[in-house]
Protein backbone atom coordinates (compact mmCIF):
# COMPACT_ATOMS: atom_id res chain seq x y z
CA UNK A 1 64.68 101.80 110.87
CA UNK A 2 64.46 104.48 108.08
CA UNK A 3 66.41 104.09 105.19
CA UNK A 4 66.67 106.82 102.75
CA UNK A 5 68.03 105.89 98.86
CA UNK A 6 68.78 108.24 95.88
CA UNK A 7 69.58 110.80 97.21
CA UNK A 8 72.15 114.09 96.64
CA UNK A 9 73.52 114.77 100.11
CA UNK A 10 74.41 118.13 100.70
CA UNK A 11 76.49 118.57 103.97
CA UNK A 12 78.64 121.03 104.32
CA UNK A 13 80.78 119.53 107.17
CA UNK A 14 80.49 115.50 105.87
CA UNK A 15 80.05 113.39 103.31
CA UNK A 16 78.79 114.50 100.10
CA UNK A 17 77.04 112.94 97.18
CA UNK A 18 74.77 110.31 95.90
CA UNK A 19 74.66 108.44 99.07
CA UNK A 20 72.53 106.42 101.29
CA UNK A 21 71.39 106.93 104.65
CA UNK A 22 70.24 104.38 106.79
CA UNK A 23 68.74 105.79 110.55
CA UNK A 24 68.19 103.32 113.77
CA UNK A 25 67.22 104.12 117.02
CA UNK A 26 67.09 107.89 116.66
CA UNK A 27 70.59 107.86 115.11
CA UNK A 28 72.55 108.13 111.54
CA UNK A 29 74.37 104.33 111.66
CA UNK A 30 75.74 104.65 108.05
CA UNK A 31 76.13 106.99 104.98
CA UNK A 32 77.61 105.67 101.95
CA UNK A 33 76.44 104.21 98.55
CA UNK A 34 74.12 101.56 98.20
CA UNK A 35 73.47 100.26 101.59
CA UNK A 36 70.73 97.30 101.98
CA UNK A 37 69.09 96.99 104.69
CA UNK A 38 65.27 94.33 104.25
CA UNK A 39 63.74 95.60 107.16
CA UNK A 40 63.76 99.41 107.05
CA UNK A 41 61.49 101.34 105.95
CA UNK A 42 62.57 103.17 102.32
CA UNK A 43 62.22 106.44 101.45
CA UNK A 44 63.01 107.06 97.82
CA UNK A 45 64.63 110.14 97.41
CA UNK A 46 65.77 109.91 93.41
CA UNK A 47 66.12 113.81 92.12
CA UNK A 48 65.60 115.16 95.96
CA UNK A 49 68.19 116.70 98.29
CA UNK A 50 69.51 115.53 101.48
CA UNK A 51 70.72 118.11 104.25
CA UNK A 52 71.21 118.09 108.19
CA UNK A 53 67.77 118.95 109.49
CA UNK A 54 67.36 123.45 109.51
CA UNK A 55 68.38 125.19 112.78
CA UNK A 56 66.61 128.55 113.61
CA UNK A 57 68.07 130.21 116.69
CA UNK A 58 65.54 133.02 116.81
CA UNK A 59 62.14 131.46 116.55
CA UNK A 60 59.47 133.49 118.77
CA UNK A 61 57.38 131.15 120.30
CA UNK A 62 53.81 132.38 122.11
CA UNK A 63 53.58 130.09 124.84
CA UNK A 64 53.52 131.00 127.81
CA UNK A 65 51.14 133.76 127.56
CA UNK A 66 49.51 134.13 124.64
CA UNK A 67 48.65 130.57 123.09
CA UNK A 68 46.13 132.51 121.08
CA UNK A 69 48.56 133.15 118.55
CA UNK A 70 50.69 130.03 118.41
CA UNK A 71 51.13 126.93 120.57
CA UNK A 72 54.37 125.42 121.09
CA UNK A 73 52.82 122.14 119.28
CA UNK A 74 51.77 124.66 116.64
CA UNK A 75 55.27 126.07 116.00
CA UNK A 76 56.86 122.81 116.21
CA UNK A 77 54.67 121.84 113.63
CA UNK A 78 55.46 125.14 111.76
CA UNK A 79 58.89 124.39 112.07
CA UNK A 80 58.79 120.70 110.84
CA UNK A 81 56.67 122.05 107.72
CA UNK A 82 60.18 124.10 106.72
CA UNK A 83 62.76 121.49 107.52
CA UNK A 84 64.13 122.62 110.58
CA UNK A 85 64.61 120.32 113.58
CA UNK A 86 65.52 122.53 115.90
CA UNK A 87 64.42 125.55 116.92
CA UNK A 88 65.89 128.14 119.72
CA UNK A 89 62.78 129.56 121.68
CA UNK A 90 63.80 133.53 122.44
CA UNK A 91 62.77 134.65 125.74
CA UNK A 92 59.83 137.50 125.24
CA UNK A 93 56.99 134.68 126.60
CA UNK A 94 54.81 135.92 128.93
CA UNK A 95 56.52 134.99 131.91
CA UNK A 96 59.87 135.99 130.18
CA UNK A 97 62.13 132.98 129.85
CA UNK A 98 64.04 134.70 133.05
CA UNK A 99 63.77 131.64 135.53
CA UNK A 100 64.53 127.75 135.45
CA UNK A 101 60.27 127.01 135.84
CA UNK A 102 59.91 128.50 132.36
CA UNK A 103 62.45 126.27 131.10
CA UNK A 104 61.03 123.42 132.20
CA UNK A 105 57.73 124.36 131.02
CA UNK A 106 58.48 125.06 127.32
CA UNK A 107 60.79 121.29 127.26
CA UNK A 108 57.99 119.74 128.83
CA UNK A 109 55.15 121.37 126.14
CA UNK A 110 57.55 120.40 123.53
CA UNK A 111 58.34 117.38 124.32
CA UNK A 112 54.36 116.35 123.91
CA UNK A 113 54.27 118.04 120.59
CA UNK A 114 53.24 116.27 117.53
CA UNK A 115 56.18 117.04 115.76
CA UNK A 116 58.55 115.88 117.91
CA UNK A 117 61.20 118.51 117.06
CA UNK A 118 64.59 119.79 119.09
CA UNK A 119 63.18 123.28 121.00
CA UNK A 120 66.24 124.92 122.74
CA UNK A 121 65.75 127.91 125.05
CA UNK A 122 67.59 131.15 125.01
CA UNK A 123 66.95 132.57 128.62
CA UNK A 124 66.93 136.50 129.26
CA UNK A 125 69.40 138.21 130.14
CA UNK A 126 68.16 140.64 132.94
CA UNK A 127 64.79 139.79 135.04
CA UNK A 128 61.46 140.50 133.26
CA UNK A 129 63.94 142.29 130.11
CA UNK A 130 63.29 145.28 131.98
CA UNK A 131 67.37 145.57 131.60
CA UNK A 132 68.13 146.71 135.05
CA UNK A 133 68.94 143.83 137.14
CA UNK A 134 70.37 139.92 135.61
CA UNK A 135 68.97 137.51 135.79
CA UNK A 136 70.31 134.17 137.70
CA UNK A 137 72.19 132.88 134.69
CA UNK A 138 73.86 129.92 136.46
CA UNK A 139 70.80 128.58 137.15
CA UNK A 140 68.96 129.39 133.74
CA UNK A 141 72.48 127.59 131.81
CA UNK A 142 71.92 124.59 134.96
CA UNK A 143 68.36 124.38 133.33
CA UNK A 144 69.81 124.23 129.95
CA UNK A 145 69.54 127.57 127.88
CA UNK A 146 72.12 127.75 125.31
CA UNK A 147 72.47 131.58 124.76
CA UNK A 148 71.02 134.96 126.53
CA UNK A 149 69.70 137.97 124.92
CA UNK A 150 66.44 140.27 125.48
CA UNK A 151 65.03 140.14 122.24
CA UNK A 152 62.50 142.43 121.22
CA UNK A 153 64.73 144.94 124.17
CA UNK A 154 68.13 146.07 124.09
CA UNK A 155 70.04 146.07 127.31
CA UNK A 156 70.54 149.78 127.44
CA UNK A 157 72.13 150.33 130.58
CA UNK A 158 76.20 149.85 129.49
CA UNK A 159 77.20 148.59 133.12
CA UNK A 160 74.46 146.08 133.27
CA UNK A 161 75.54 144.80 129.36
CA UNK A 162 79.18 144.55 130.62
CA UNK A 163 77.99 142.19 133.55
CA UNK A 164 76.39 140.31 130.97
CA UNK A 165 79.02 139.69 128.85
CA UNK A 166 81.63 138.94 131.79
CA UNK A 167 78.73 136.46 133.44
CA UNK A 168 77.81 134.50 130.37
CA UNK A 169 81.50 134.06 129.31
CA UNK A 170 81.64 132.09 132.81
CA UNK A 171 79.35 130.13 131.63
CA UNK A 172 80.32 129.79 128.04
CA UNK A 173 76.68 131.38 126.74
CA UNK A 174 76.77 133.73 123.81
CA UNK A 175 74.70 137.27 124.32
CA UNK A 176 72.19 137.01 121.28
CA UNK A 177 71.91 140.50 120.64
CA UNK A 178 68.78 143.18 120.07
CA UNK A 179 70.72 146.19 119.02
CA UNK A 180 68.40 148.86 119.23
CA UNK A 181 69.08 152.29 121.06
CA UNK A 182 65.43 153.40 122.20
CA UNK A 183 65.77 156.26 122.46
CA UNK A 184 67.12 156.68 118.77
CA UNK A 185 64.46 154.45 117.52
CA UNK A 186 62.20 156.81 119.24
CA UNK A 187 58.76 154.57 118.12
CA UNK A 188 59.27 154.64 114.76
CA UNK A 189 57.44 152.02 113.09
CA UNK A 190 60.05 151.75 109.83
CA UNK A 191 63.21 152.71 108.20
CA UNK A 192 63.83 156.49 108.24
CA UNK A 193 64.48 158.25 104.92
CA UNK A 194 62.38 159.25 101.67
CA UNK A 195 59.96 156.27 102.11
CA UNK A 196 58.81 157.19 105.86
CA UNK A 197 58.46 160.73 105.09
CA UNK A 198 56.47 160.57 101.16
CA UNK A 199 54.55 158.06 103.86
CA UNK A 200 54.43 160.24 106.96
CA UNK A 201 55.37 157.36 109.14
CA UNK A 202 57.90 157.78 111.98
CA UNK A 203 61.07 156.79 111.02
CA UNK A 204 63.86 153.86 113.22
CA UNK A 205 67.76 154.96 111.61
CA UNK A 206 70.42 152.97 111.12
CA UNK A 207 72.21 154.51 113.91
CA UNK A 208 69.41 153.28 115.97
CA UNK A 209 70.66 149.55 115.42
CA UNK A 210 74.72 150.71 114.33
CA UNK A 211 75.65 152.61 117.63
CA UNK A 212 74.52 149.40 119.76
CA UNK A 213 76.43 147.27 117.90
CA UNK A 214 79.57 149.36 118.05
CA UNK A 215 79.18 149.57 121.87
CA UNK A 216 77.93 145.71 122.18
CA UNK A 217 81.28 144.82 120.36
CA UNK A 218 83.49 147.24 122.79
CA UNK A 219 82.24 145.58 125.19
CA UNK A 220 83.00 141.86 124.03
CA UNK A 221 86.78 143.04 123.26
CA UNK A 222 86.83 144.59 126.97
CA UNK A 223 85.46 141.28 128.48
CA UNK A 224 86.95 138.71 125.55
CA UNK A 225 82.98 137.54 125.49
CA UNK A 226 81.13 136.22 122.69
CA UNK A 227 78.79 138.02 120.81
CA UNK A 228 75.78 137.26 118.13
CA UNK A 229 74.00 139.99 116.14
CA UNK A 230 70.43 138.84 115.46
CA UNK A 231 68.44 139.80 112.82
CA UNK A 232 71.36 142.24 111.51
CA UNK A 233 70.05 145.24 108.55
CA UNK A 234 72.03 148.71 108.35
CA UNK A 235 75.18 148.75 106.24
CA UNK A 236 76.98 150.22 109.18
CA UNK A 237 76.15 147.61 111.59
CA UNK A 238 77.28 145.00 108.32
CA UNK A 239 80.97 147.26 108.39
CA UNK A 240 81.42 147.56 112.01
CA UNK A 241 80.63 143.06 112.37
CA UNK A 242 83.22 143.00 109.52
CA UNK A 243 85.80 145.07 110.46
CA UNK A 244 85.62 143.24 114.50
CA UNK A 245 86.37 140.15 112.54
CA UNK A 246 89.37 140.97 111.00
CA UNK A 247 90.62 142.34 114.49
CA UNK A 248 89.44 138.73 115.70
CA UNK A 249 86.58 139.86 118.26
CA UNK A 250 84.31 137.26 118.73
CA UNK A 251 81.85 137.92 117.05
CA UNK A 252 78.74 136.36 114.22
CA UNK A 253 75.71 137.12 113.09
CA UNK A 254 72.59 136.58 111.60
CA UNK A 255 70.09 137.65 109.09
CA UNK A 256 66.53 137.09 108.37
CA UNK A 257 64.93 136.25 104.56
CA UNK A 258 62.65 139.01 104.71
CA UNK A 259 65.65 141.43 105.39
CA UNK A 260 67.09 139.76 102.13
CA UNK A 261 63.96 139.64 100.00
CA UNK A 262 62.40 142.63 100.72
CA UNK A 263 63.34 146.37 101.35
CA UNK A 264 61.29 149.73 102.43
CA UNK A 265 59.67 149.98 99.41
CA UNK A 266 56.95 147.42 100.17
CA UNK A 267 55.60 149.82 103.06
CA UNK A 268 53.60 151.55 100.45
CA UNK A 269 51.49 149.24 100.65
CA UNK A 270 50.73 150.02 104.56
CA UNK A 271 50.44 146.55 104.71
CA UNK A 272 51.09 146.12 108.62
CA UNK A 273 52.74 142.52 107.55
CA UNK A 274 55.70 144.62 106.14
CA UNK A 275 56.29 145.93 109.58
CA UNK A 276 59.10 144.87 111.60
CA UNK A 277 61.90 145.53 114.08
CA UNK A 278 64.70 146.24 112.89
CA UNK A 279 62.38 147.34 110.17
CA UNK A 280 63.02 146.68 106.56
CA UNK A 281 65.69 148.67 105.20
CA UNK A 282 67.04 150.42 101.82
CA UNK A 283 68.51 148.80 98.89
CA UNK A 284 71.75 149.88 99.80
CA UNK A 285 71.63 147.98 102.63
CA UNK A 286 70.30 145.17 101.15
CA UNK A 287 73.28 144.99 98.69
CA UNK A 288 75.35 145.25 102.04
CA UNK A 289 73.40 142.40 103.19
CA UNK A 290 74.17 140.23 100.08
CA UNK A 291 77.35 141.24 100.30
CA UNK A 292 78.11 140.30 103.61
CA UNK A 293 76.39 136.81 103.14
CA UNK A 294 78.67 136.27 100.48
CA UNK A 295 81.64 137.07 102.43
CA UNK A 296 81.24 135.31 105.33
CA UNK A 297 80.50 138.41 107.12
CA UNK A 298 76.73 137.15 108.38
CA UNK A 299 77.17 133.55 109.64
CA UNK A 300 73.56 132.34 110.02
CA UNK A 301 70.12 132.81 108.42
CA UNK A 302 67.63 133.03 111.10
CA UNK A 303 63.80 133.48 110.37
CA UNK A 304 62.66 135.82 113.42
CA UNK A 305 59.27 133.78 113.85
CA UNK A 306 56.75 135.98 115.06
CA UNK A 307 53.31 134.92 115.52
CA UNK A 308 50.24 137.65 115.43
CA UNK A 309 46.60 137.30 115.50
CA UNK A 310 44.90 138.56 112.66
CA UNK A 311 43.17 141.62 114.64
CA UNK A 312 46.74 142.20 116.08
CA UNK A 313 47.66 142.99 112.74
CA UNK A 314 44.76 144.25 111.33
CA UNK A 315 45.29 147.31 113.01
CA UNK A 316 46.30 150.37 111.47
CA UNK A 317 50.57 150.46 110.28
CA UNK A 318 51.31 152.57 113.45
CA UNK A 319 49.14 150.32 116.21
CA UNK A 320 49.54 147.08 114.56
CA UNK A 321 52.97 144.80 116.12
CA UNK A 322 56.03 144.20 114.57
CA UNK A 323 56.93 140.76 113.14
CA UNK A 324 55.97 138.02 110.62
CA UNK A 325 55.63 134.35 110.84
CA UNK A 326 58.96 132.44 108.62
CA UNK A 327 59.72 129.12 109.22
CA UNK A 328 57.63 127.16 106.60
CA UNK A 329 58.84 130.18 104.33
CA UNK A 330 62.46 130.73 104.61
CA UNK A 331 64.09 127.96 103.11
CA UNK A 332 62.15 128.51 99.92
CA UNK A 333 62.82 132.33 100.13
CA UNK A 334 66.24 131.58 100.46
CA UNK A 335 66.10 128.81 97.29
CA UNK A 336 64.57 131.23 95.29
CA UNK A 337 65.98 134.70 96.07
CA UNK A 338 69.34 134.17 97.07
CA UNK A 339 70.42 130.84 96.06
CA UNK A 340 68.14 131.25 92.94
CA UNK A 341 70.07 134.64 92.06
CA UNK A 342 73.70 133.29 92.62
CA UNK A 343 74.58 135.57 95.79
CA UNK A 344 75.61 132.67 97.55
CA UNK A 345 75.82 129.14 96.71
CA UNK A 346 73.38 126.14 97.83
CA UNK A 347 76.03 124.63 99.89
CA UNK A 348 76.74 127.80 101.80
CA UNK A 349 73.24 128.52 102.49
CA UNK A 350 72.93 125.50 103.86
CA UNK A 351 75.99 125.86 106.19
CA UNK A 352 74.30 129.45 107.13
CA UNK A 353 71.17 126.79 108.15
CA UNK A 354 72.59 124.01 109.72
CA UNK A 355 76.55 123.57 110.95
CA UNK A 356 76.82 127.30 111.58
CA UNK A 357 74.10 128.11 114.24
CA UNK A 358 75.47 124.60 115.62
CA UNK A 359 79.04 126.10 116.26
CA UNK A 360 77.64 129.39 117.60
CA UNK A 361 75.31 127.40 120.40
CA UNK A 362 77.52 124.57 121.02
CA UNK A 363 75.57 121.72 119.72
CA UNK A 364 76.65 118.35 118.08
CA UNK A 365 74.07 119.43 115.38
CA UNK A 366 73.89 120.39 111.60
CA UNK A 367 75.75 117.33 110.09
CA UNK A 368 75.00 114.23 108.87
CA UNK A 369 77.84 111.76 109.52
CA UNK A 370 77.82 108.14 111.31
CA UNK A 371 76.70 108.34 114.96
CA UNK A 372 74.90 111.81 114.60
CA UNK A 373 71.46 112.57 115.83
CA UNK A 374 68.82 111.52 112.96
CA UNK A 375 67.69 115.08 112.11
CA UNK A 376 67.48 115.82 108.26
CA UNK A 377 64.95 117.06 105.42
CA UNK A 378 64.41 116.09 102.11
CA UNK A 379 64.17 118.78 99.50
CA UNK A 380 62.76 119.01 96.23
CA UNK A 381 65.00 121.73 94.66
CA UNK A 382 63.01 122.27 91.52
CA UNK A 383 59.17 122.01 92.88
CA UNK A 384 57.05 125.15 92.00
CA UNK A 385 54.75 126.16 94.40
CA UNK A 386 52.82 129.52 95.53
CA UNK A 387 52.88 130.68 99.18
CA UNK A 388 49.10 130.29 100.32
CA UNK A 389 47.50 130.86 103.56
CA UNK A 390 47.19 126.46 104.18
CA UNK A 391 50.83 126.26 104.49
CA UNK A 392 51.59 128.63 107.12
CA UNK A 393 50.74 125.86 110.26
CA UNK A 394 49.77 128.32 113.35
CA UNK A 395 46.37 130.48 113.42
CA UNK A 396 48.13 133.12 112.72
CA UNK A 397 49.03 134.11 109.34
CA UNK A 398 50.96 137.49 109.00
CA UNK A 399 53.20 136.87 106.09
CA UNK A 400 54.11 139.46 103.48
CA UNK A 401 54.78 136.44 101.21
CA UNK A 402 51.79 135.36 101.09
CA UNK A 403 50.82 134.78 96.86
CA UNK A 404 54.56 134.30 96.26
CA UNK A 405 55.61 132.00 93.59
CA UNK A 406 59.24 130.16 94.81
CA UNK A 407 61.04 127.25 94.03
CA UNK A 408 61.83 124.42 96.01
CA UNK A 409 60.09 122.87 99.00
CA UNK A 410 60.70 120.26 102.15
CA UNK A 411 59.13 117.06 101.19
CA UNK A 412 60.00 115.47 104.62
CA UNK A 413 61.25 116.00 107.64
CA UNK A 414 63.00 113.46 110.20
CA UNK A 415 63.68 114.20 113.69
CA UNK A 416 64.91 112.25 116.46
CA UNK A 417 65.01 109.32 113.64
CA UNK A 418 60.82 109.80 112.88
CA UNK A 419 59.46 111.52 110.04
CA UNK A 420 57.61 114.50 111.92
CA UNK A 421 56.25 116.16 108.51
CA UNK A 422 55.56 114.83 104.89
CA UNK A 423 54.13 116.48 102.26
C-alpha cells in the first residue's frame, strides 16, 4: 500500500484539495483528508501537487525497427521521468503498426519495461501508410488499438479517407489526423514566409496543413465520424477546428509545447533540432495557438515524441529528420510558458493532460477518484531546474530545449499503484 499525505490535489474531474490518497492493489481505495493507514508506505507530499498520472496520445516510439534510437523500455522510462502513465504508441514503427502481430509485440515489450507504464497503440490506417489500401481495422481494434491515423503521412487519396472515417466509426475509433497535403508541402523543411527565404530553405504553407483539415472535417460531417487534429499549427487550421465546433462536428485537437514555446524564428540558428513537421510556425499563429488553448478550441497537449540518433540529426537542416524528443520536457514547458504566463490556467492544463485525451480514446483514465486505476505524479510547482542532456532518458537527445531554465518538475511517478520514477 502507498499512501500519499500533504498534498494539493489537482483534478479536474474529482476531488480537489488538501487531501490524502491512499493506493492498494494497483487501485485509488480512498481520497479525503487525513486518512491513517500503519502499514502503507508514506509519501510526504507537503508543498507538492497531486494530478491523475499525464496522458500523451502521440508519443513516437522506435521499436520495431530502429531500437537504435529508443527502446520501448527506454521511452517508458522517458515517459515516467515527465509524469505521464500512459502513452499512445503512433504507428510509423518499422513494421508499421498495420497488423494485430505488431500489437502484440509492442504490449508484450512494454509490459517487461522497467517502468511499468500504460502503452496504448494507435494502429494505421491503410497497410504499410502507403494510403492506398486499409488496413484490417476490425482486427487491429480486436487487438486493442484505440485510434487510427498515419502519422508522419496524410491519407491523400479522398475515397480511401472517407472509408476510413465510415470504418472506424463502426468501430467507435477516432482518425488521429496528419494533415499535410504533399504535394503542397512539396519537401519543404519549414514554415514558408520571410524566415525560409532570408534562409533559403524550402518553405511547408499553412495551406499545406489548412486544406487537409478542411477536407478531413467534410468528410467527418458526411460520415458523422470522429475526428482528432494532431499536432495542430496554422491559424487557419485553428479557425476552420473552431468554427466545426460551433456547427457541432465532431471534432478535437491537439497541440504540441514546442508549437507553443517556440516559433520560426529559432531556425536561424540551422539548428536541425528546430526542425519539424508541421514545422514551427509564425507568431501569428502562435497567438492563434494561445488563443485557441484558452478557448477550448485545442483539447489536448500532446508532446509528438520523436526519437533521433545524434548523426541523424547531425546532418545538415535539409538532410537531417524532422522531430524532437518531449516527454520529460513538456510538462515543465507547459508550467513555465503557458501556465507560467497566464494563457491558461494550471487546472486546465492539466485537463488538456489528463481527463481530455481520456474522453477522446475512451479510457477510464485521467482522474483520481475512489476505485480508479493508481496512476498519478507528484509535482513540485516551484522547483528550478535547467534542461540538461542527463534528463532526457533515451540515447537520443534532439531537444531544442536543451540549456532551458523552467519551473516545476515531476518528483514521482506511480503507475499501476508502484512508483515507476523518483527523483
Amino acid at each position: 500500500m502507498i499512501l500519499i499525505k500533504n498534498g494539493k490535489v489537482i483534478n479536474p474531474e474529482g476531488k480537489e484539495g488538501k487531501l490524502d490518497i491512499l493506493i492498494k492493489d494497483n487501485k485509488i481505495v480512498e481520497i479525503k483528508e487525513n486518512i491513517k493507514e500503519k502499514n502503507a508506505r508514506i509519501i510526504d507530499a507537503a508543498g507538492k501537487i497531486i494530478v491523475p498520472g499525464l496522458i500523451d496520445m502521440h508519443t513516437h516510439i522506435r521499436e520495431p525497427g530502429r531500437e537504435d534510437k529508443e527502446t520501448i523500455s527506454q521511452t517508458c522510462f522517458a515517459a515516467a521521468r515527465g509524469g505521464f502513465t500512459t502513452i499512445c504508441a503512433m504507428p510509423n514503427t518499422d513494421p508499421p503498426i498495420d497488423r494485430p502481430g505488431t500489437v502484440r509485440f509492442i504490449r508484450e515489450k512494454a509490459s517487461h519495461a522497467e517502468a511499468d507504464i500504460n502503452v496504448l497503440t494507435i494502429g494505421a490506417i491503410t497497410k504499410s501508410r502507403k494510403g492506398e489500401e486499409l488496413s484490417e481495422i476490425s482486427e487491429l481494434k480486436e487487438a486493442g488499438v484505440v485510434g487510427l491515423s498515419d502519422d508522419g503521412d496524410c491519407v491523400m487519396n479522398s475515397l480511401v479517407m472517407r472509408r476510413a472515417f465510415e470504418y472506424a466509426k463502426m468501430f467507435s475509433l477516432p482518425i488521429i489526423d496528419h494533415c499535410e497535403d504533399k504535394n503542397l508541402s512539396n519537401n519543404g523543411v519549414m514554415n514558408e514566409g520571410y524566415f525560409s527565404t532570408i534562409l533559403g530553405l524550402r518553405g511547408i504553407p499553412n495551406a499545406a496543413e489548412s486544406d487537409m483539415v478542411y477536407r478531413d472535417i467534410s468528410l467527418a460531417k458526411m460520415t458523422d465520424g470522429r475526428i482528432h487534429i494532431t499536432h495542430i499549427s496554422a491559424k487557419e487550421s485553428v479557425d476552420l477546428v473552431r468554427n466545426a465546433k460551433k456547427k457541432k462536428i465532431k471534432v478535437t485537437a491537439d497541440v504540441t509545447p514546442h508549437h507553443l514555446v517556440l516559433t520560426e524564428e529559432v531556425v536561424k540558428t540551422f539548428d536541425s533540432n528546430t526542425k519539424m513537421n508541421p514545422p514551427l510556425r509564425s507568431k501569428e499563429d502562435q497567438k492563434a495557438l494561445f488563443e485557441a488553448l484558452s478557448d477550448g478550441t485545442i483539447d489536448v497537449i500532446a508532446t509528438d515524441h520523436a526519437p533521433h540518433s545524434r548523426e541523424e540529426k547531425d546532418e545538415d537542416f535539409k538532410s537531417a529528420p524532422f522531430g524532437i524528443v518531449g516527454l520529460e520536457t513538456c510538462l515543465a514547458l507547459i508550467l513555465s510558458e503557458i501556465v507560467g504566463k497566464k494563457i491558461i490556467t494550471l487546472k486546465d492544463a492539466i485537463a488538456k493532460l489528463t481527463c481530455n485525451p481520456a474522453k477522446i480514446l475512451g479510457l477510464n483514465k485521467g482522474v483520481i477518484k475512489d476505485g480508479a486505476d493508481a496512476d498519478i505524479a507528484i509535482i513540485d510547482p516551484y522547483m528550478k531546474w535547467k534542461i540538461g542532456l542527463e534528463d532526457l532518458a533515451g540515447p537520443s537527445k534532439n531537444s531544442p530545449f536543451i540549456g532551458r531554465e523552467v519551473i516545476g518538475r515531476v518528483i514521482i511517478t506511480i503507475a499501476k499503484g508502484k512508483i515507476v520514477f523518483s527523483l
